[in-house]
N, C-alpha and C. Protein backbone atom coordinates (compact mmCIF):
# COMPACT_ATOMS: atom_id res chain seq x y z
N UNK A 1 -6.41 12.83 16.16
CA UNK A 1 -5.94 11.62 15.52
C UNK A 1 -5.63 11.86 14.04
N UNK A 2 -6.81 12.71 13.00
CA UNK A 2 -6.50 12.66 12.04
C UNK A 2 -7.10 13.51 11.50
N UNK A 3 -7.32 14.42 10.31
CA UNK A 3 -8.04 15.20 10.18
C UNK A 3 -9.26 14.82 9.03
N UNK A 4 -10.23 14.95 9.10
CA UNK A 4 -11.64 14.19 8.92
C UNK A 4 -11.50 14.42 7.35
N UNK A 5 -11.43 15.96 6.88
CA UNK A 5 -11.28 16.37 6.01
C UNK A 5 -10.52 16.34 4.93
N UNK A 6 -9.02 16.11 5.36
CA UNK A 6 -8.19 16.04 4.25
C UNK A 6 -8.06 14.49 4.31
N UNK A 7 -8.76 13.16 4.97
CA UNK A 7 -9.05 11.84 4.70
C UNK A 7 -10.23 12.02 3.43
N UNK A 8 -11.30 12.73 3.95
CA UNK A 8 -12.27 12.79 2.54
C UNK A 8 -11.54 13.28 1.38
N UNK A 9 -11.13 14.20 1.01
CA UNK A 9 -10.31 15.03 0.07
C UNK A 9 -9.76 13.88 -0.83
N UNK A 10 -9.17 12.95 -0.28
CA UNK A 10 -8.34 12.08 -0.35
C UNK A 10 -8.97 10.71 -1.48
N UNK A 11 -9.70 10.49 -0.50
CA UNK A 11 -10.80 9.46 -0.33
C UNK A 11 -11.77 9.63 -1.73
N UNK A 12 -11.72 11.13 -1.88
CA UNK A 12 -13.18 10.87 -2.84
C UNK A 12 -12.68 11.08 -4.19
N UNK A 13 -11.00 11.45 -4.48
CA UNK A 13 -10.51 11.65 -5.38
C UNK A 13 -9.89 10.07 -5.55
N UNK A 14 -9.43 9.33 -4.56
CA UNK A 14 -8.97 8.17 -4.84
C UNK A 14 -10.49 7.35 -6.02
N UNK A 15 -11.15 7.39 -5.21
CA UNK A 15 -12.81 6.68 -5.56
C UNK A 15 -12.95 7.19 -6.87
N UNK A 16 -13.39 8.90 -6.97
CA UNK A 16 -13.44 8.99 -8.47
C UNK A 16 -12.11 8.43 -9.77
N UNK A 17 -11.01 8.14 -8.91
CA UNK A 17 -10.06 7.75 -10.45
C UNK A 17 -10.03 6.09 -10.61
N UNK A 18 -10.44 5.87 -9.61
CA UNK A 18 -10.90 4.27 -9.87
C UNK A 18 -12.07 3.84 -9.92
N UNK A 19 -13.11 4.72 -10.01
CA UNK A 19 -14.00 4.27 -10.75
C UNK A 19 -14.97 2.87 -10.22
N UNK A 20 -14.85 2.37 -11.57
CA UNK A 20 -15.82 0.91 -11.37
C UNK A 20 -14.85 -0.04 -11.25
N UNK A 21 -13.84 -0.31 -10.84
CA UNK A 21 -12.72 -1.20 -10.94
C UNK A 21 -13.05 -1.76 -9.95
N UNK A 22 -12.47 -3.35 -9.83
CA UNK A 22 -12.86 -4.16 -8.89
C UNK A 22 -11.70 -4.63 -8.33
N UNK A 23 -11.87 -5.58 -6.99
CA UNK A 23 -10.63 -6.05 -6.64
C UNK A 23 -10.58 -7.61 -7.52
N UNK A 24 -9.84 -8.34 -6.98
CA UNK A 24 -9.83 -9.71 -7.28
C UNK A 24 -11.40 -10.75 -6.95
N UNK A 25 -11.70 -10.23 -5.85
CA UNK A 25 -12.95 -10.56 -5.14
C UNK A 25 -14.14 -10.04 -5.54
N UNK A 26 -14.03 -8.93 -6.80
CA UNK A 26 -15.12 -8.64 -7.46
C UNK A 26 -16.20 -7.79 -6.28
N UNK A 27 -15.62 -6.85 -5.54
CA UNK A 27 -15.57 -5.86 -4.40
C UNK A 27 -15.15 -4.82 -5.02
N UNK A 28 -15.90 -3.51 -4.74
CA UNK A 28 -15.47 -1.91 -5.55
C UNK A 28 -13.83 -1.79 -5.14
N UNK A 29 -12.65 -1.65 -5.83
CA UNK A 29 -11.70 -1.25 -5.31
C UNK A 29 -11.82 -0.67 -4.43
N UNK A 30 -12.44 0.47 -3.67
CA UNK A 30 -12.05 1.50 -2.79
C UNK A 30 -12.10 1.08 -1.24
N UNK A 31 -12.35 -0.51 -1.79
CA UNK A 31 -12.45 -1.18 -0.26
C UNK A 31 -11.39 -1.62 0.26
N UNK A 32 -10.66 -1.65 -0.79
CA UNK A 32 -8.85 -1.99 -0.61
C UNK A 32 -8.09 -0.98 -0.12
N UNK A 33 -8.55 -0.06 -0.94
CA UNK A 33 -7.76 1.52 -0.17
C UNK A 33 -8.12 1.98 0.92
N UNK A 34 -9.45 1.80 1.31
CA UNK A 34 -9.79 1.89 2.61
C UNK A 34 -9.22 0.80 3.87
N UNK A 35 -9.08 -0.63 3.03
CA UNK A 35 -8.64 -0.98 4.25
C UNK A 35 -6.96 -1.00 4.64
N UNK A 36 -6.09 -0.57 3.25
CA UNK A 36 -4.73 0.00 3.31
C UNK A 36 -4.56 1.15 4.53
N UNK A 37 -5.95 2.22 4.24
CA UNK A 37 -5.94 3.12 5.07
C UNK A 37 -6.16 2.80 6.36
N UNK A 38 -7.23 2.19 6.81
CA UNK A 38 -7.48 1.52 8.18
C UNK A 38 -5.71 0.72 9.24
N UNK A 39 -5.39 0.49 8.12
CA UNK A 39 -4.41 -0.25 8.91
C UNK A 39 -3.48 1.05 9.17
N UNK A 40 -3.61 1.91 8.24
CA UNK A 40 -2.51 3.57 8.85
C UNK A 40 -2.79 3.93 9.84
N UNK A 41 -4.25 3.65 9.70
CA UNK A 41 -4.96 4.75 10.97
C UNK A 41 -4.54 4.49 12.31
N UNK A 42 -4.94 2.69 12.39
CA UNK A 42 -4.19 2.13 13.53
C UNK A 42 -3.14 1.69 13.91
N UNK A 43 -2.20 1.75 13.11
CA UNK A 43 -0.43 2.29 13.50
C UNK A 43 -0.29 3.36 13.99
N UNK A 44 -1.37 4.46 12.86
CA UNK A 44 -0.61 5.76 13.29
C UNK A 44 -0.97 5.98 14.95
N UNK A 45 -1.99 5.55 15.27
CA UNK A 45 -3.13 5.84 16.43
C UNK A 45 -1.44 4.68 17.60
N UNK A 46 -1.72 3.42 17.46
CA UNK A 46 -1.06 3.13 18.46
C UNK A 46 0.89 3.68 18.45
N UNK A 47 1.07 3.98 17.37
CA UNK A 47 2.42 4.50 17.10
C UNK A 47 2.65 6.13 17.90
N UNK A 48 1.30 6.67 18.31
CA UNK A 48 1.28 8.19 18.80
C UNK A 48 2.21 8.55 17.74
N UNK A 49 1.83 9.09 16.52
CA UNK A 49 2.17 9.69 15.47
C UNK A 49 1.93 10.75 15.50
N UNK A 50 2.73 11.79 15.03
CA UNK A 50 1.96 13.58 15.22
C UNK A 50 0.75 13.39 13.98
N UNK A 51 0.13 14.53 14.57
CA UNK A 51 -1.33 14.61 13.23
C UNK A 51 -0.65 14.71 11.85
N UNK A 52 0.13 15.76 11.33
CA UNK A 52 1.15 15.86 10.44
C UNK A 52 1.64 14.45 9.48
N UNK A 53 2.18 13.67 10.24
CA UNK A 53 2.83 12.37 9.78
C UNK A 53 1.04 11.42 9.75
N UNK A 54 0.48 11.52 10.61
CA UNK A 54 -0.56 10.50 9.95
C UNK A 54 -1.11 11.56 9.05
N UNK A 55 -1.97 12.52 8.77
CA UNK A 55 -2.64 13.21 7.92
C UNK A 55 -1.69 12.47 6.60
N UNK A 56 -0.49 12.65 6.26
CA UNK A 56 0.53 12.51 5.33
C UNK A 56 0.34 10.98 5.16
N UNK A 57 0.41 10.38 5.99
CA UNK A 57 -0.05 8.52 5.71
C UNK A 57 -1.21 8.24 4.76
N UNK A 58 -2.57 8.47 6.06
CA UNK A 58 -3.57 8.30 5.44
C UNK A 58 -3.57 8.73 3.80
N UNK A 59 -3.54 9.74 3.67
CA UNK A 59 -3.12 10.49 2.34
C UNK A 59 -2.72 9.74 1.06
N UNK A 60 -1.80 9.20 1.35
CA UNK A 60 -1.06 8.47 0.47
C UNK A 60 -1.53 7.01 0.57
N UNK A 61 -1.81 6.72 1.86
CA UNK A 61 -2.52 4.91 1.48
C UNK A 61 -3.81 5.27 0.60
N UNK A 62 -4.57 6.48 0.46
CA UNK A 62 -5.96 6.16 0.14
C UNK A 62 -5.07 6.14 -1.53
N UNK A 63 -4.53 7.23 -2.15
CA UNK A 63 -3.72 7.50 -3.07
C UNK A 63 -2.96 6.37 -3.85
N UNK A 64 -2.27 5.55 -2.69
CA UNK A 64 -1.07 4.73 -3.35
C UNK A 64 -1.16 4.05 -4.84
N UNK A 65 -2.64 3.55 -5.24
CA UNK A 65 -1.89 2.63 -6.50
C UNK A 65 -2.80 3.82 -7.64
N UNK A 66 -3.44 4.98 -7.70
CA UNK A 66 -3.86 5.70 -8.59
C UNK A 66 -2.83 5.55 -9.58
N UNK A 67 -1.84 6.02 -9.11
CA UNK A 67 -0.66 6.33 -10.49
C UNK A 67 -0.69 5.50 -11.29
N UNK A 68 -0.47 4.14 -10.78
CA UNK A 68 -0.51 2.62 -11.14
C UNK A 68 -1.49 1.81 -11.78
N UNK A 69 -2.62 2.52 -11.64
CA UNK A 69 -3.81 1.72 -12.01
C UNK A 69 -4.89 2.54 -12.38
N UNK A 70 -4.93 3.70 -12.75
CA UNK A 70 -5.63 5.13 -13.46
C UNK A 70 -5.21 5.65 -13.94
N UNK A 71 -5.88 6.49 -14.65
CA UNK A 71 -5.48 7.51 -16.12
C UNK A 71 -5.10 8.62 -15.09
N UNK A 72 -4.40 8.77 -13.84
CA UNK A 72 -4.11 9.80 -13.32
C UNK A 72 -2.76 10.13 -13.14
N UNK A 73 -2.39 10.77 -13.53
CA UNK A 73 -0.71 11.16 -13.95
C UNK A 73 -0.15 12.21 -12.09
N UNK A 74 1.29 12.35 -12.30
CA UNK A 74 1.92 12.10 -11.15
C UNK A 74 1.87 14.16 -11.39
N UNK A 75 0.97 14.69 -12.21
CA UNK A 75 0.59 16.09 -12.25
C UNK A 75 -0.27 16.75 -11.60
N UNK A 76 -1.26 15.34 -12.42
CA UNK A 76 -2.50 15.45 -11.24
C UNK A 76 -2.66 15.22 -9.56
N UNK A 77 -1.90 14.66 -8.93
CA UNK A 77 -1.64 14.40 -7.63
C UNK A 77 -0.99 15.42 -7.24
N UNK A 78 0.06 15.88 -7.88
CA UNK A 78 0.93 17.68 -7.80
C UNK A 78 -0.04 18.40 -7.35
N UNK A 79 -0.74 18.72 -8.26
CA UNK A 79 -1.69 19.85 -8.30
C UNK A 79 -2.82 19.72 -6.56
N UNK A 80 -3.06 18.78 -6.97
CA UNK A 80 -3.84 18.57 -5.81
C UNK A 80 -3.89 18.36 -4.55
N UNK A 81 -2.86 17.49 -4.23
CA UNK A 81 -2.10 17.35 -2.93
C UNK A 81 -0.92 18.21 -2.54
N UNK A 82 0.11 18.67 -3.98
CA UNK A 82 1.07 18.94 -3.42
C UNK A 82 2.25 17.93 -3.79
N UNK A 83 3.56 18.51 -3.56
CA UNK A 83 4.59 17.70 -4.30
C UNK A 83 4.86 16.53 -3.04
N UNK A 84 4.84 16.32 -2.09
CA UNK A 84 5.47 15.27 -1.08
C UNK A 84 4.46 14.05 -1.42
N UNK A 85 2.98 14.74 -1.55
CA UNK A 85 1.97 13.33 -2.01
C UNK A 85 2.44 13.00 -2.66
N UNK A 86 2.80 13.77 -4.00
CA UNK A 86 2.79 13.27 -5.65
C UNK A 86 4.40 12.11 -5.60
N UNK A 87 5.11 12.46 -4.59
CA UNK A 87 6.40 11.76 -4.59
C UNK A 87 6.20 10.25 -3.69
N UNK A 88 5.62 10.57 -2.48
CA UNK A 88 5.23 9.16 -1.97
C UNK A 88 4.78 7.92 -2.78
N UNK A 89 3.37 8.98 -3.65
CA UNK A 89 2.55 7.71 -4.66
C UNK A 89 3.40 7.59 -5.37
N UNK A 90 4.26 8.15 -6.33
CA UNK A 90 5.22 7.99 -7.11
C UNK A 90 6.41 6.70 -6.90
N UNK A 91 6.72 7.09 -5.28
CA UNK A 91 7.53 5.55 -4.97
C UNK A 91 6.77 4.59 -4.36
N UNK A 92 5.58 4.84 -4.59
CA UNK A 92 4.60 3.36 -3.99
C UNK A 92 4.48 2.86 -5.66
N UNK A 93 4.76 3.26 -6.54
CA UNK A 93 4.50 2.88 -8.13
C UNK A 93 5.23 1.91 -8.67
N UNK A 94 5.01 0.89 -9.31
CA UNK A 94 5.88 -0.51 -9.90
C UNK A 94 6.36 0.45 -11.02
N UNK A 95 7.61 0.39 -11.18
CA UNK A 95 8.35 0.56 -12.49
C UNK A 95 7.73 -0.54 -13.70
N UNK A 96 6.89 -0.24 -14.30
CA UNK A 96 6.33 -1.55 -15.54
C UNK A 96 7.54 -1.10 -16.65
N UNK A 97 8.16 -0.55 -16.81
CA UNK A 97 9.20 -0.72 -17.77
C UNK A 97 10.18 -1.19 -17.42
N UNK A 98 10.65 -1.78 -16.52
CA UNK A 98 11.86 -3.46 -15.90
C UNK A 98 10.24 -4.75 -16.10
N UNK A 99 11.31 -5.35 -16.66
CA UNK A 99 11.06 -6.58 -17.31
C UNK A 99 10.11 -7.44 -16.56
N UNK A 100 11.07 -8.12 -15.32
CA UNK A 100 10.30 -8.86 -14.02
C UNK A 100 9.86 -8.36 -13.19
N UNK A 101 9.10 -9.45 -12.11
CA UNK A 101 8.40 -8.51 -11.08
C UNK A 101 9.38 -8.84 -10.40
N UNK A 102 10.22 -9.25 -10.28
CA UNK A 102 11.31 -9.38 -9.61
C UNK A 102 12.33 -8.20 -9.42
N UNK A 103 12.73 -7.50 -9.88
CA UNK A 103 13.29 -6.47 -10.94
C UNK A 103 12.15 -4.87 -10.72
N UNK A 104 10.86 -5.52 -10.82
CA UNK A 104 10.32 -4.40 -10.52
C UNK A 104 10.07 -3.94 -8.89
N UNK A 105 9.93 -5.27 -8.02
CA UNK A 105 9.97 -5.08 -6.65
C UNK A 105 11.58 -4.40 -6.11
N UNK A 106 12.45 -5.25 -6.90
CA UNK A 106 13.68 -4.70 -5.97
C UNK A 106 13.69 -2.68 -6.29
N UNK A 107 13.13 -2.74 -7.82
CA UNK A 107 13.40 -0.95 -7.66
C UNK A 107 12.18 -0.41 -6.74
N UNK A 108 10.92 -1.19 -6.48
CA UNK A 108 10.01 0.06 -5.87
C UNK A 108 10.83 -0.32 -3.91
N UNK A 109 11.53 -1.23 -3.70
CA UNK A 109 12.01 -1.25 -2.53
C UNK A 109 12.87 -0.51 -2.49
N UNK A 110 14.02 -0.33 -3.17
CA UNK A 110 15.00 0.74 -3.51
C UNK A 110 14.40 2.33 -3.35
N UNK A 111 13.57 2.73 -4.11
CA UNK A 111 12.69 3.80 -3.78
C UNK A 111 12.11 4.10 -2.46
N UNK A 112 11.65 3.17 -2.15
CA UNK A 112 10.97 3.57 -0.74
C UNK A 112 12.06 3.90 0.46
N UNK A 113 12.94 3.08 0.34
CA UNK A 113 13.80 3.22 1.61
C UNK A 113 14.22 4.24 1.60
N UNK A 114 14.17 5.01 0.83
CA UNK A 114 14.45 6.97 0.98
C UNK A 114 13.83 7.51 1.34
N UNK A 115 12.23 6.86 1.67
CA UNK A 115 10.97 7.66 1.51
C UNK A 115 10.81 8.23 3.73
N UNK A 116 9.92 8.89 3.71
CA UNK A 116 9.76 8.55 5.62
C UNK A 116 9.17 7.41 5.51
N UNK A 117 9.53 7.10 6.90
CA UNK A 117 8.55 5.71 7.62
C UNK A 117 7.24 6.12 7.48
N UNK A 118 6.82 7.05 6.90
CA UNK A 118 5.31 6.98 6.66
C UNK A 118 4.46 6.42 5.42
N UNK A 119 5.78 6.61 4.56
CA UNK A 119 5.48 6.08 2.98
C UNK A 119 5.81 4.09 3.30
N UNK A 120 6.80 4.06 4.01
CA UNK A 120 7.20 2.89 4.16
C UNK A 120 6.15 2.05 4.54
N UNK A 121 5.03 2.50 6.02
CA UNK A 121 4.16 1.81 6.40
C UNK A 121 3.05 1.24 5.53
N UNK A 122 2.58 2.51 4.03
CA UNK A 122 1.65 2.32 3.26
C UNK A 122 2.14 1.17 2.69
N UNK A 123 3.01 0.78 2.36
CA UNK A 123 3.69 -0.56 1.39
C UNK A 123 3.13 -1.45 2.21
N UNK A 124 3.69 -1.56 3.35
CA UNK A 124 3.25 -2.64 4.61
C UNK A 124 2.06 -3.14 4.71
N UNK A 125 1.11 -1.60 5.19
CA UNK A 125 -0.04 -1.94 4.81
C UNK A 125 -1.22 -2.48 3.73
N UNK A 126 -0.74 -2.05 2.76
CA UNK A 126 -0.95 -2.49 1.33
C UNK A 126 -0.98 -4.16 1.20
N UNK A 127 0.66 -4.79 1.82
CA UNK A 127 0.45 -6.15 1.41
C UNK A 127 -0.05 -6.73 2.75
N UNK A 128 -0.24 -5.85 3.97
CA UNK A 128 -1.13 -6.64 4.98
C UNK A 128 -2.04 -7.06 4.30
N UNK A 129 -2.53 -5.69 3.37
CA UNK A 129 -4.44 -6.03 2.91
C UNK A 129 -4.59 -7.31 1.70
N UNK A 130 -3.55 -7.45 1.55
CA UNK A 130 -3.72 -8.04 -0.16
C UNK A 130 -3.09 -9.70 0.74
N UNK A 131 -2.45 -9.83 1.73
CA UNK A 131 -2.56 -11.04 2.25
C UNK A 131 -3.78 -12.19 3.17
N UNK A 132 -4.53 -11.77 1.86
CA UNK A 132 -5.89 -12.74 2.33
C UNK A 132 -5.99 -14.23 1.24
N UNK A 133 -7.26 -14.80 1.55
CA UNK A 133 -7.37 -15.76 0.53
C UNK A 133 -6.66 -15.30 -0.58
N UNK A 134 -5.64 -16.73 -1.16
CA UNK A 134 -5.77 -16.00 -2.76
C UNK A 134 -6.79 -16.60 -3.19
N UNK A 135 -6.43 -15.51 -4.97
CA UNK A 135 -7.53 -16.56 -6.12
C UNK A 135 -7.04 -17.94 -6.78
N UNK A 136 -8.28 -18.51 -6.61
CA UNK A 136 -8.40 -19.87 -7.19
C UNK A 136 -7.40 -20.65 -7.86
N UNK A 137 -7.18 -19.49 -9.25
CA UNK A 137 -6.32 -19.85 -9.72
C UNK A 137 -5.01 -20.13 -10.11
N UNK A 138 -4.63 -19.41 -8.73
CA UNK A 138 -3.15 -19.32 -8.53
C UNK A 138 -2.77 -20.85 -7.84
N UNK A 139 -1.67 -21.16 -8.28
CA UNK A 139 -1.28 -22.32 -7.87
C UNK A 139 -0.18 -22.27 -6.65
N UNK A 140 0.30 -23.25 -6.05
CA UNK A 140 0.88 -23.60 -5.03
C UNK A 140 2.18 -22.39 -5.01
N UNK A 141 2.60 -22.59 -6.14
CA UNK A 141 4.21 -22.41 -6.83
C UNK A 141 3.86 -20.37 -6.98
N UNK A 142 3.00 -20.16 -7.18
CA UNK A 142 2.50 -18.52 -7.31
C UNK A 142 2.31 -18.42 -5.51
N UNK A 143 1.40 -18.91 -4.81
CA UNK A 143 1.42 -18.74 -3.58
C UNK A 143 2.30 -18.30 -2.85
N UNK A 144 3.11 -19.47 -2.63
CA UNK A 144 4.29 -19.60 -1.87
C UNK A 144 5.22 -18.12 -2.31
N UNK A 145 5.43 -17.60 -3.77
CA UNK A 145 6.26 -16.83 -4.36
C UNK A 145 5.48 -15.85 -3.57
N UNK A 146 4.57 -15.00 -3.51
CA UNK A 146 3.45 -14.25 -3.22
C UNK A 146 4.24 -13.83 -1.98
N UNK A 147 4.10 -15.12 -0.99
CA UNK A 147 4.86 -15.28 0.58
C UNK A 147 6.03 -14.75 0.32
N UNK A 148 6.70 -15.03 -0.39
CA UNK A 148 8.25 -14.86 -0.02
C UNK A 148 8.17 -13.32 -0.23
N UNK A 149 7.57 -12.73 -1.68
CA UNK A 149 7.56 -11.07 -1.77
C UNK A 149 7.58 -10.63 -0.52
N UNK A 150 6.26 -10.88 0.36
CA UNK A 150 5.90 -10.47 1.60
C UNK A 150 6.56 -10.63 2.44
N UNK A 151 7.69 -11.64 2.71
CA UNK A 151 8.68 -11.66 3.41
C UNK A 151 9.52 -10.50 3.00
N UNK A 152 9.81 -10.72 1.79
CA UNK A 152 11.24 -9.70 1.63
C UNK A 152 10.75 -8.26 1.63
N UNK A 153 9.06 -7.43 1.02
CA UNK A 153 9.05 -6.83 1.89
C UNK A 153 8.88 -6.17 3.56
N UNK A 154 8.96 -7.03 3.71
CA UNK A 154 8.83 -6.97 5.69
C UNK A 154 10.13 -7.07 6.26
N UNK A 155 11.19 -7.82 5.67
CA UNK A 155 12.69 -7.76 6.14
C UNK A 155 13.03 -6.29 5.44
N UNK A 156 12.60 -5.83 4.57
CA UNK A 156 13.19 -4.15 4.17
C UNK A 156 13.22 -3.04 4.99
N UNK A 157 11.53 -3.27 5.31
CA UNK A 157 10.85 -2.42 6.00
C UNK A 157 10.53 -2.24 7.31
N UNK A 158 10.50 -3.29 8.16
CA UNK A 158 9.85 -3.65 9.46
C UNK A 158 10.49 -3.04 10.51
N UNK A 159 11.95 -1.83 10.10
CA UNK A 159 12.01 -1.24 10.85
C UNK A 159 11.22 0.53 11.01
N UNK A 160 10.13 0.65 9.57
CA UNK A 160 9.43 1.76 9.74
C UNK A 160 8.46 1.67 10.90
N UNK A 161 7.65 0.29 11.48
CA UNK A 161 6.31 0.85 12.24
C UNK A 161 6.38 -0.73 12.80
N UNK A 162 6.98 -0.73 13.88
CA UNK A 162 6.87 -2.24 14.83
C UNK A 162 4.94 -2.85 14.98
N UNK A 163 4.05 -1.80 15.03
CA UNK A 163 2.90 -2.91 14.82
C UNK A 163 2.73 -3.17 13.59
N UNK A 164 2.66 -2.61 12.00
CA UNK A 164 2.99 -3.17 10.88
C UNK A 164 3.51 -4.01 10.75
N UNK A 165 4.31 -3.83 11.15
CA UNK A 165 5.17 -4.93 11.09
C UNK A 165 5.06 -6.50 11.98
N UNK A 166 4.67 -5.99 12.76
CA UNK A 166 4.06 -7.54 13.38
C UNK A 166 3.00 -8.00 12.91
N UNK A 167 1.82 -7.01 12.77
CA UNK A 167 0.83 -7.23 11.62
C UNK A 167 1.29 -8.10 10.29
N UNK A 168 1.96 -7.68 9.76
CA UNK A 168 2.40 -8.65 8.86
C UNK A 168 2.87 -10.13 8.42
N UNK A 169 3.89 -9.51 9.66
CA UNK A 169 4.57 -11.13 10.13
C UNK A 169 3.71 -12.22 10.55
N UNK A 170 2.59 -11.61 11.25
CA UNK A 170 1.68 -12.01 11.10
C UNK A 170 0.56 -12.91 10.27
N UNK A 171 0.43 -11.95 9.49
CA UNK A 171 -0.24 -12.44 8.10
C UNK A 171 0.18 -13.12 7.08
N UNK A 172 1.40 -13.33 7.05
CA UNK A 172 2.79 -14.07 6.25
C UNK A 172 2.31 -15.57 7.03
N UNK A 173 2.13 -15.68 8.32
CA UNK A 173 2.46 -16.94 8.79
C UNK A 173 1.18 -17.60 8.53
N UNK A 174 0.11 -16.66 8.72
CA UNK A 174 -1.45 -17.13 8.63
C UNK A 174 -1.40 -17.41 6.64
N UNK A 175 -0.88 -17.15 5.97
CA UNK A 175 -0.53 -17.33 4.35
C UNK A 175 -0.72 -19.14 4.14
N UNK A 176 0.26 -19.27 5.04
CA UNK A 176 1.05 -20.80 5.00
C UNK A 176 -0.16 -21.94 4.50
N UNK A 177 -1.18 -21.08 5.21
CA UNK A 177 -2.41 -22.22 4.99
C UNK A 177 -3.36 -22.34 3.90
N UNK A 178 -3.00 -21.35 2.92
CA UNK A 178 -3.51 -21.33 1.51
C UNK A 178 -2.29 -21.92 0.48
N UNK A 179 -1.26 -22.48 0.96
CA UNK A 179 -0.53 -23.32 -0.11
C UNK A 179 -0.30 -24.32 0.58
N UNK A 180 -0.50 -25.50 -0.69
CA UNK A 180 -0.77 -27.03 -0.57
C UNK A 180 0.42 -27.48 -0.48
């Protein structure tokens, strides 16, 4: 299914660059990357994925927002993984120098669609995980916007991994009930 080892490898370098960071829920980040990863595992598992293409998934979901959210540069992932990691996390990365997130989603969608359907699924998975309760303080008008991201990435993508993708569509519809 997957190889035990280069998931730890992965795993314990993701953990050490994030540190004490929390999610929104005030939960160790690495519970997010784990469950980004969980959802690879079981695509890759019902998708009959070669070991190759999931090893390369997992990889990069545990990986995906380091670049983004740690002092860990796209050298350090080189070195360590290798250049195909360092390029996946690289297009899982928000451009923060475009202005909007509007602007910044359309370039990391632009990016990805070059990427394999393996990089594609981590995106997927990513906003499967992050489509739970929101926080408090987001209002109706942030919600709903939230939804639509998640729509438009799932109309980009949903032809990388048909259970992701239903997974999602999924979770988009179950959304509906956290805006008023």
């Amino acid at each position: 299914m997957f190889t035990q080892e280069k998931y730890l490898k992965a795993l314990n370098f993701a953990a050490q660059a994030h540190g004490e960071q929390k999610t929104p829920k005030g939960v160790p980040y690495i519970t997010h990357l784990v469950s980004v990863a969980m959802e690879i595992i079981h695509a890759c598992e019902q998708s009959e994925l070669k070991l190759e293409q999931t090893d390369f998934a997992i990889t990069v979901s545990l990986l995906h927002d380091t670049l983004e959210d740690t002092d860990v540069t796209y050298d350090d992932i080189y070195k360590e993984f290798g250049p195909e990691v360092a390029e996946a996390v690289d297009a899982l990365t928000k451009d923060e120098t475009l202005e909007s997130k509007k602007e910044q989603m359309a370039s990391s969608i632009n990016k990805l669609m070059s990427q394999p359907y393996e990089i594609q699924m981590v995106k997927l998975a990513d906003r499967i995980s992050n489509m739970q309760k929101p926080p408090e303080s987001w209002d109706s008008l942030k919600k709903l916007s939230y939804q639509k991201e998640a729509k438009f990435i799932l109309s980009c993508l949903k032809n990388c991994n048909i259970h992701l993708s239903k997974r999602l569509e999924d979770k988009i519809n179950e959304y509906t009930t956290y805006i008023n």
